[in-house]
Protein backbone atom coordinates (compact mmCIF):
# COMPACT_ATOMS: atom_id res chain seq x y z
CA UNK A 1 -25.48 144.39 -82.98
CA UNK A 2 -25.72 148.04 -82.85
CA UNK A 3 -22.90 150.61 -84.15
CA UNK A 4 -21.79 153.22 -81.22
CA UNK A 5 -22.07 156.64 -83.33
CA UNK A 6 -19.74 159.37 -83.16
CA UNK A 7 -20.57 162.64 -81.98
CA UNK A 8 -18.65 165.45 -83.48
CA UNK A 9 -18.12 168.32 -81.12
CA UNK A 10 -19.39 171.96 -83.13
CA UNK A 11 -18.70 175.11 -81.45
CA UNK A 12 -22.03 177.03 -80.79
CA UNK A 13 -22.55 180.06 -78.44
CA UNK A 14 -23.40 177.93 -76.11
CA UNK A 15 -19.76 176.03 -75.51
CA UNK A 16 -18.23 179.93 -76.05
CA UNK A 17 -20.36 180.60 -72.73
CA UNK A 18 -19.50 177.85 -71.50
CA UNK A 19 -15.64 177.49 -72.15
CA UNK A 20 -15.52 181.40 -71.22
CA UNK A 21 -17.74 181.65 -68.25
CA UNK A 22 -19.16 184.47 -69.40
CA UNK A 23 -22.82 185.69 -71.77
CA UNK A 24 -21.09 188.42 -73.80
CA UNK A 25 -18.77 187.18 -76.74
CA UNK A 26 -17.32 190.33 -76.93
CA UNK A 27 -15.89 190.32 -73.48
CA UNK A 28 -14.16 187.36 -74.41
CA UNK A 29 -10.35 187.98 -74.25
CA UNK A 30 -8.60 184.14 -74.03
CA UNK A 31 -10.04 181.43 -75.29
CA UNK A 32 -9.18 177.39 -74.26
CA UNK A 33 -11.10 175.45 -76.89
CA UNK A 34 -8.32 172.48 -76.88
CA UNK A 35 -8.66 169.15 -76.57
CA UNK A 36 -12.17 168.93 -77.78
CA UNK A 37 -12.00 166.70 -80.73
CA UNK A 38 -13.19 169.52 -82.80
CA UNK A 39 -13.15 168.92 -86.72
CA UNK A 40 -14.11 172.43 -87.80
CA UNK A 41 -14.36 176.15 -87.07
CA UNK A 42 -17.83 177.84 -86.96
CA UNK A 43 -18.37 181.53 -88.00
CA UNK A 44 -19.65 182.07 -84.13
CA UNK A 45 -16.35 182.25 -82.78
CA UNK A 46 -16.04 185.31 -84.71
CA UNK A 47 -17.79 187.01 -82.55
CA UNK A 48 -15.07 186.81 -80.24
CA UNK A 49 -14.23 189.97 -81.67
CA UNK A 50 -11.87 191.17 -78.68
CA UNK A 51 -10.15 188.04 -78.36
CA UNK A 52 -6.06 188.12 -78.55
CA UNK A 53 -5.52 184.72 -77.23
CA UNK A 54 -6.93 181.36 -79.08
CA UNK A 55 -6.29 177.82 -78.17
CA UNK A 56 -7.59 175.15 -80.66
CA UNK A 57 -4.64 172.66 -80.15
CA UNK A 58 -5.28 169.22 -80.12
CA UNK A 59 -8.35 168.73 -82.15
CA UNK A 60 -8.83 167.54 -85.32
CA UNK A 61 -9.40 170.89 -87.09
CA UNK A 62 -7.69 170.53 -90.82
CA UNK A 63 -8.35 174.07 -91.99
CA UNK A 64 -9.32 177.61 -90.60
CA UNK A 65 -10.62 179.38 -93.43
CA UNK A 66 -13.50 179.75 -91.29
CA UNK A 67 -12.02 182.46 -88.85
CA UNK A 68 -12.38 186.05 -90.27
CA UNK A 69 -9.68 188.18 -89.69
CA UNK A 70 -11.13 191.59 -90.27
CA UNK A 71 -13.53 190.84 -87.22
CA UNK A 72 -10.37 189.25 -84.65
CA UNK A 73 -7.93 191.87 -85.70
CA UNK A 74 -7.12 191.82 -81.92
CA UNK A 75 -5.88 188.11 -82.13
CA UNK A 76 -2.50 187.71 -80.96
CA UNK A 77 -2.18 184.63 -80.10
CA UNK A 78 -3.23 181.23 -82.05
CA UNK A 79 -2.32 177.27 -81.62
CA UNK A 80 -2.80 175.29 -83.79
CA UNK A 81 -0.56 172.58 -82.31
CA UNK A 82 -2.20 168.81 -82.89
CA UNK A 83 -4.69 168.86 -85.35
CA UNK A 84 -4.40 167.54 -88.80
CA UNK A 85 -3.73 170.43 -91.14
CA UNK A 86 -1.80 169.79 -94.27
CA UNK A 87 -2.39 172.58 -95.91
CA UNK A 88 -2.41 176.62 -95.11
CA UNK A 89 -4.23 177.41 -98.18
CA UNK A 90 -7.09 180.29 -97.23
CA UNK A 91 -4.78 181.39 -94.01
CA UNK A 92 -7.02 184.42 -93.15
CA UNK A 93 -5.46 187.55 -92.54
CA UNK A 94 -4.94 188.49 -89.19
CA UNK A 95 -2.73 191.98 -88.55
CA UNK A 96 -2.13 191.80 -85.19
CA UNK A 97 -0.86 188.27 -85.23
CA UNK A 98 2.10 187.89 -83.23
CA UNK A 99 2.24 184.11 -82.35
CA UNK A 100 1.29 181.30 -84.50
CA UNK A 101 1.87 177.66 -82.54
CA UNK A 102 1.20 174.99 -85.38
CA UNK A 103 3.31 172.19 -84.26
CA UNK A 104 2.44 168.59 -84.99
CA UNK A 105 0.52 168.92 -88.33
CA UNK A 106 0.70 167.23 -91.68
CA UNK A 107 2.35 170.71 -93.56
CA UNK A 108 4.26 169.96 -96.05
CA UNK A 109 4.87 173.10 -98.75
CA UNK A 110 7.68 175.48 -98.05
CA UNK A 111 5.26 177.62 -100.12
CA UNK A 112 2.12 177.65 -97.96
CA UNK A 113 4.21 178.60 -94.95
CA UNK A 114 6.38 181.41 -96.51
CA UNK A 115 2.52 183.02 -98.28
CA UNK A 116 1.91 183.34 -94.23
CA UNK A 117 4.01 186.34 -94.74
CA UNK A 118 1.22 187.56 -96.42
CA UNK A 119 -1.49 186.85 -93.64
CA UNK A 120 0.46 187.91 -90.58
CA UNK A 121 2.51 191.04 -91.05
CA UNK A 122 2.92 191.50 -87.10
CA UNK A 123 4.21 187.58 -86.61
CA UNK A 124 7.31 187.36 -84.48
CA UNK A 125 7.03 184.37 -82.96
CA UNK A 126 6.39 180.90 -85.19
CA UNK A 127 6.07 177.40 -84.28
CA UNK A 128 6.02 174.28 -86.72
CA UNK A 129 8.59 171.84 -84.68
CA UNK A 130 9.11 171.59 -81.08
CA UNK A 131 12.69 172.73 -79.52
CA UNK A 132 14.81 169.82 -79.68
CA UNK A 133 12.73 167.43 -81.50
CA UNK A 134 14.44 164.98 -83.83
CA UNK A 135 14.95 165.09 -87.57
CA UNK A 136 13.78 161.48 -88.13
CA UNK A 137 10.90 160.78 -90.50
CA UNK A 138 8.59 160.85 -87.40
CA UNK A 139 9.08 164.64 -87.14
CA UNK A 140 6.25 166.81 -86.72
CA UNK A 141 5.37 168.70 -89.88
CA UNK A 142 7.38 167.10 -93.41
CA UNK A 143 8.07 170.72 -94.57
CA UNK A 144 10.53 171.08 -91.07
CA UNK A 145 12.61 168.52 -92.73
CA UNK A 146 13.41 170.62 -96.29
CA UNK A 147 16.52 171.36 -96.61
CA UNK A 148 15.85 175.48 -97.50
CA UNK A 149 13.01 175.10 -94.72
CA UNK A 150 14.43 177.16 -91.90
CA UNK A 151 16.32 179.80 -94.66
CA UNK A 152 13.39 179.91 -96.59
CA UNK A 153 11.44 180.85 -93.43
CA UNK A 154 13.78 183.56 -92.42
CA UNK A 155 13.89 185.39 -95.98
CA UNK A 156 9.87 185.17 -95.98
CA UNK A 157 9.63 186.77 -92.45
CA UNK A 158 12.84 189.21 -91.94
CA UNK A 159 11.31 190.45 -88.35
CA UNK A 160 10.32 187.26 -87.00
CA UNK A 161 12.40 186.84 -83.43
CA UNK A 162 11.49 182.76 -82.34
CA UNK A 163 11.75 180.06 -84.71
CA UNK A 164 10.14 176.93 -83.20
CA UNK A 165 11.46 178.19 -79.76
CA UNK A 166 15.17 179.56 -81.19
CA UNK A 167 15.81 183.08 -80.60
CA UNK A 168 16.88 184.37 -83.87
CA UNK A 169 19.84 186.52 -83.70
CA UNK A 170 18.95 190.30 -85.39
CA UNK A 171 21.08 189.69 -88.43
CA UNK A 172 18.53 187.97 -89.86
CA UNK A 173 16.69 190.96 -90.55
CA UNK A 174 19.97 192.06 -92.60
CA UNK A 175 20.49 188.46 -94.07
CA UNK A 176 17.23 188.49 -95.62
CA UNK A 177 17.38 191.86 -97.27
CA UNK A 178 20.50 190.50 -98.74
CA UNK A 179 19.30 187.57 -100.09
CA UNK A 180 16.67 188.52 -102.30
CA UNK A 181 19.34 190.67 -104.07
CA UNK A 182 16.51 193.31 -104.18
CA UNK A 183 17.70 195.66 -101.24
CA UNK A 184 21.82 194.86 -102.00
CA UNK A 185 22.55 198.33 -102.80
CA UNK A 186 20.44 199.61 -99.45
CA UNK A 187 22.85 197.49 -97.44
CA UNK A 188 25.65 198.65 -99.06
CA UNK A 189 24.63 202.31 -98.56
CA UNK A 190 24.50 201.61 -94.96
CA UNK A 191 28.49 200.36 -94.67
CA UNK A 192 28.84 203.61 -96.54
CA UNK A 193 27.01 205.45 -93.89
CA UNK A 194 29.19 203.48 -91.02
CA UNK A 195 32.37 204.47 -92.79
CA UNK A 196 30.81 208.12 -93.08
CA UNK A 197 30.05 208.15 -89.09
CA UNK A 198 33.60 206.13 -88.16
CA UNK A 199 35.09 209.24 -89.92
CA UNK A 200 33.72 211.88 -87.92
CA UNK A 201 34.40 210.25 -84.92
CA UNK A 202 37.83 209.58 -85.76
CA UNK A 203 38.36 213.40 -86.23
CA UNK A 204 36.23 213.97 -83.03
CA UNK A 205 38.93 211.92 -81.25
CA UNK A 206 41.93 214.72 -81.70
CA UNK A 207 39.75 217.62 -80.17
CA UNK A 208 38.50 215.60 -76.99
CA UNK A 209 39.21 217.35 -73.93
CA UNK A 210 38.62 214.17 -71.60
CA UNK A 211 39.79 210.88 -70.93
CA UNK A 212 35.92 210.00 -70.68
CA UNK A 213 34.77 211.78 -73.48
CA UNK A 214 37.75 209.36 -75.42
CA UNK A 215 36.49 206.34 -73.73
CA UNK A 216 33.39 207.03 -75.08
CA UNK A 217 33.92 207.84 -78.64
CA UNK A 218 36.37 204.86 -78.97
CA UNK A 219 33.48 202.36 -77.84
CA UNK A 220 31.50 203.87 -80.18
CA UNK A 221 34.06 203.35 -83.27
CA UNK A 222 34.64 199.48 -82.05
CA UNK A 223 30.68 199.18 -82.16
CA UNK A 224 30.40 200.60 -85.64
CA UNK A 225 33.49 198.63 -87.45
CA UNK A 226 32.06 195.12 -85.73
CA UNK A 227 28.22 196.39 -87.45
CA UNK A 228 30.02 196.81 -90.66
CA UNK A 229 32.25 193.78 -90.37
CA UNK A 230 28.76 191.83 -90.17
CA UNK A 231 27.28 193.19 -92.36
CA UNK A 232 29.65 192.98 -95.05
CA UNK A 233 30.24 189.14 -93.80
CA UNK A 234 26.48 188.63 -94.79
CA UNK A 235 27.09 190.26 -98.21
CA UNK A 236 29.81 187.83 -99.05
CA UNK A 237 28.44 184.78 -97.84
CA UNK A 238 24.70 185.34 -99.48
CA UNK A 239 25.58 186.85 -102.59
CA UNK A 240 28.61 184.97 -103.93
């Protein structure tokens, strides 16, 4: 009886040139490397050193210490999505990093994803559960299903704008300076500052010599009281 053997896809210049249609790694810009059962990264791709978009989803990578970021420091976009990582230890770091699409993992530390921070100072845009998909035990990646995961994720990246495909709103940015207690007395300054600029508006308002120039100025002191409303909102509610 004879056992069928396995072969393990590797990638080698030779699937770059062929997956990219093109001799030169360097003129490589976007990458589509899914779907190949792939178990691990090879110090070729790094070659790729003009690459900004990287597709490795649904292989069976489990870690990526293997990609260099000080050679793709043009990467901008990576999945991830459906492999089997369960651990972000040795994340390399990438700068320009803006979108990071690890859905349907095995991640379970709060701490490995927050120590992304870290690795991708440019990442807006994060992915570790799909829009809309359940909180049952069958959810893709454990750490999703933490109770401090999604505040924990904010504090860790205050400019990040998507959360597994959720806009965040722009007072996160504020919430998180709040909560570390660090930057309190910054925010604070900056109500003062409000109250400062609502003043000399206020005293604008009495030597206006149009209806316009009113409507204006009034907008303008409505827009400032609802900033410092919010902020002070966050103060109280993240610091109490």
């Amino acid at each position: 009886m004879s056992c069928k053997k396995t072969i393990t896809m590797r990638i080698t210049k030779e699937l770059l040139v062929r997956k990219s249609c093109t001799f030169d790694l360097e003129a490589i810009f976007k990458l589509n490397l899914s779907g190949l059962e792939l178990e691990e990264l090879e110090p070729i791709i790094n070659e790729c050193v003009n690459i900004w978009d990287l597709n490795l989803s649904d292989n069976s990578i489990r870690k990526v210490t293997a990609l260099d970021g000080t050679r793709l420091c043009k990467l901008r976009k990576l999945r991830l999505n459906n492999n089997r990582l369960s651990s972000l230890g040795g994340f390399p770091y990438i700068p320009a990093l803006e979108q990071l699409y690890i859905t349907h993992n095995q991640i379970a530390s709060i701490g490995d994803v927050t120590a992304l921070a870290k690795c991708l100072p440019s990442l807006t845009h994060l992915y570790l559960r799909e829009l809309g998909e359940g909180e049952g035990k069958n959810s893709t990646n454990p750490v999703c299903l933490r109770a401090e995961y999604r505040e924990s994720v904010m504090e860790a990246f205050p400019d990040l704008q998507v959360l597994d495909g959720e806009r965040l709103a722009g007072d996160y940015s504020v919430f998180a300076s709040v909560v570390n207690g660090k930057e309190k007395e910054e925010v604070e300054g900056m109500i003062k500052d409000i109250k400062v600029q609502e003043n000399w508006l206020e005293d604008d308002l009495s030597r206006l010599d149009t209806s316009d120039q009113e409507r204006d100025v009034k907008a303008a002191l409505k827009e400032l009281s609802t900033m410092e409303n919010r902020i002070a909102s966050l103060i109280k509610q993240h610091t109490t």
